[in-house]
Protein backbone atom coordinates (compact mmCIF):
# COMPACT_ATOMS: atom_id res chain seq x y z
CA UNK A 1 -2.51 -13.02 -9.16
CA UNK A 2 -1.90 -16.50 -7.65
CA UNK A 3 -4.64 -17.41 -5.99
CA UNK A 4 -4.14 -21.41 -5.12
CA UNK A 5 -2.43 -21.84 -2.25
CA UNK A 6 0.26 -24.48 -1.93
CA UNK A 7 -0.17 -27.33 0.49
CA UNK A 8 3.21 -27.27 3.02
CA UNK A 9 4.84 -30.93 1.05
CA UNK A 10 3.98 -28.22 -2.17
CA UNK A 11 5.68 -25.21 -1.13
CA UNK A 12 8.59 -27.56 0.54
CA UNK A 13 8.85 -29.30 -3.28
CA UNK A 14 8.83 -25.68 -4.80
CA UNK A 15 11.74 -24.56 -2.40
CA UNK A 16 13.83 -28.05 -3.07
CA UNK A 17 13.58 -27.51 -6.87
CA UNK A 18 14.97 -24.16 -6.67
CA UNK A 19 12.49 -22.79 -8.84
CA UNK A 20 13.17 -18.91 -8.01
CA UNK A 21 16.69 -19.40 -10.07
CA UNK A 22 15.88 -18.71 -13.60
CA UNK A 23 12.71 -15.78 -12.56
CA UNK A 24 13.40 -11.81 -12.33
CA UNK A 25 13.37 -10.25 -9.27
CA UNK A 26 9.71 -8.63 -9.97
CA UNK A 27 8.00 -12.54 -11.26
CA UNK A 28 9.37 -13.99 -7.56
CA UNK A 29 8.29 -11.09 -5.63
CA UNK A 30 4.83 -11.29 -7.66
CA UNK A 31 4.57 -15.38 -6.72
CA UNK A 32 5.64 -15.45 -3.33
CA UNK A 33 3.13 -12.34 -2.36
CA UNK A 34 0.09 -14.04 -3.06
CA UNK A 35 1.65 -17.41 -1.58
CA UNK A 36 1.03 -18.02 2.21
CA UNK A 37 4.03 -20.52 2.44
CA UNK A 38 7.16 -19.22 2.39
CA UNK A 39 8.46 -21.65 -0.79
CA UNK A 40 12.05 -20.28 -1.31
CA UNK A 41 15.00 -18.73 1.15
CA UNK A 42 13.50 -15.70 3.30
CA UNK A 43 16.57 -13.71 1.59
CA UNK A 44 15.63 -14.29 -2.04
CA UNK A 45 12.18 -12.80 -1.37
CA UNK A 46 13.40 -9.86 0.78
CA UNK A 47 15.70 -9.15 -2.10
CA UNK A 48 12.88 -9.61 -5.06
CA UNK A 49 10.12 -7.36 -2.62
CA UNK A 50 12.58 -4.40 -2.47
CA UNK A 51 14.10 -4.68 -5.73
CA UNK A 52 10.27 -5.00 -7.24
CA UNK A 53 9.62 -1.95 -5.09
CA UNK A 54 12.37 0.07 -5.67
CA UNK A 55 12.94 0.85 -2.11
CA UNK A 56 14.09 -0.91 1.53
CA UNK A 57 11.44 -3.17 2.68
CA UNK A 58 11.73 -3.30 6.82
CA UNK A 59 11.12 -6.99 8.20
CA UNK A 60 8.57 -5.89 10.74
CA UNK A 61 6.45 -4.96 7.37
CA UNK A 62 6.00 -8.45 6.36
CA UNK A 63 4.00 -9.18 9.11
CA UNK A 64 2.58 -6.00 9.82
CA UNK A 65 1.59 -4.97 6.55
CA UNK A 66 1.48 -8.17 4.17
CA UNK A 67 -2.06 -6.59 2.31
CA UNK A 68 -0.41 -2.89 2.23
CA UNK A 69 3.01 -4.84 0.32
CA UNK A 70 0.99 -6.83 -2.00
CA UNK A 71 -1.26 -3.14 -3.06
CA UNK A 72 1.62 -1.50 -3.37
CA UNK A 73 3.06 -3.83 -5.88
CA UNK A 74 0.03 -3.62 -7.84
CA UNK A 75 0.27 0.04 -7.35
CA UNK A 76 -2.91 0.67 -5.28
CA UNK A 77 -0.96 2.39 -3.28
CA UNK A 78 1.88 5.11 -3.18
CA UNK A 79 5.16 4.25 -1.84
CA UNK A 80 5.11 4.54 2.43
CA UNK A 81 7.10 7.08 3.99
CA UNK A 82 9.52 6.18 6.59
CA UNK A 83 7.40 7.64 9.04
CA UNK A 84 4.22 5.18 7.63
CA UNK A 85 6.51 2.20 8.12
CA UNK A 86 8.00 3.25 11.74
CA UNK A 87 4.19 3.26 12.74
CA UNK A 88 3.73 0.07 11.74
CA UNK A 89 4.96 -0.96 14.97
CA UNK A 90 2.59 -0.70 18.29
CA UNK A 91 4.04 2.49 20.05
CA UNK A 92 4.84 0.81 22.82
CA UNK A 93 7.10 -1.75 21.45
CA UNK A 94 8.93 1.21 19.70
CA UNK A 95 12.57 2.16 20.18
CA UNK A 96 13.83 4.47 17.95
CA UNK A 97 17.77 5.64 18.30
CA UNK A 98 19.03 9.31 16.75
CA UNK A 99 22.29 9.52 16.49
C-alpha cells in the first residue's frame, strides 16, 4: 500500500492533472485510502470506495471508521452490517427515522 504521503501543492497537482481518469474504480479507491489528502473530487472516491466494496459506503464512515474502510478493502475484515455502521455514530448524536 501507499505509504508516502503527498505534501498539500502534491495532492493539489495530483487533483489538477486528473489523474483518477484512466484508473478502475478498485486502483483509485486503493490510492486514495492510504492517502491523507483528499487528491481528486470527494465524489470520484465515494464512488471507487463503494464500487471496490461492493456495497453503500455512509459519509459519517469516512471519518468514523477510515482504519475499519481501509481493512476491509484488504479483507481483514467482513463486510459491516447496517447496524455496525449506524453505531458508528455517538448515540447521542443519533436520529434514526422508520417509516
Amino acid at each position: 500500500m501507499m505509504e508516502k504521503q503527498l505534501s498539500k501543492n502534491g495532492a493539489q497537482a495530483l487533483f489538477d492533472s486528473q489523474f483518477w481518469i484512466e484508473m478502475s474504480q478498485r486502483d483509485i479507491a486503493e490510492f486514495q485510502l492510504w492517502q491523507e489528502r483528499l487528491c481528486m473530487p470527494f465524489n470520484v472516491f465515494h464512488e471507487a470506495i463503494t464500487n471496490a466494496l461492493g456495497r453503500p459506503v455512509y459519509t459519517h464512515e469516512f471519518g468514523l471508521n477510515w482504519e475499519g474502510l481501509k481493512k476491509e478493502f484488504l479483507g481483514e475484515l467482513p463486510t459491516p452490517t447496517l447496524q455496525d455502521i449506524i453505531e458508528l455514530i455517538p448515540e447521542e448524536k443519533r436520529i434514526i427515522i422508520k417509516l
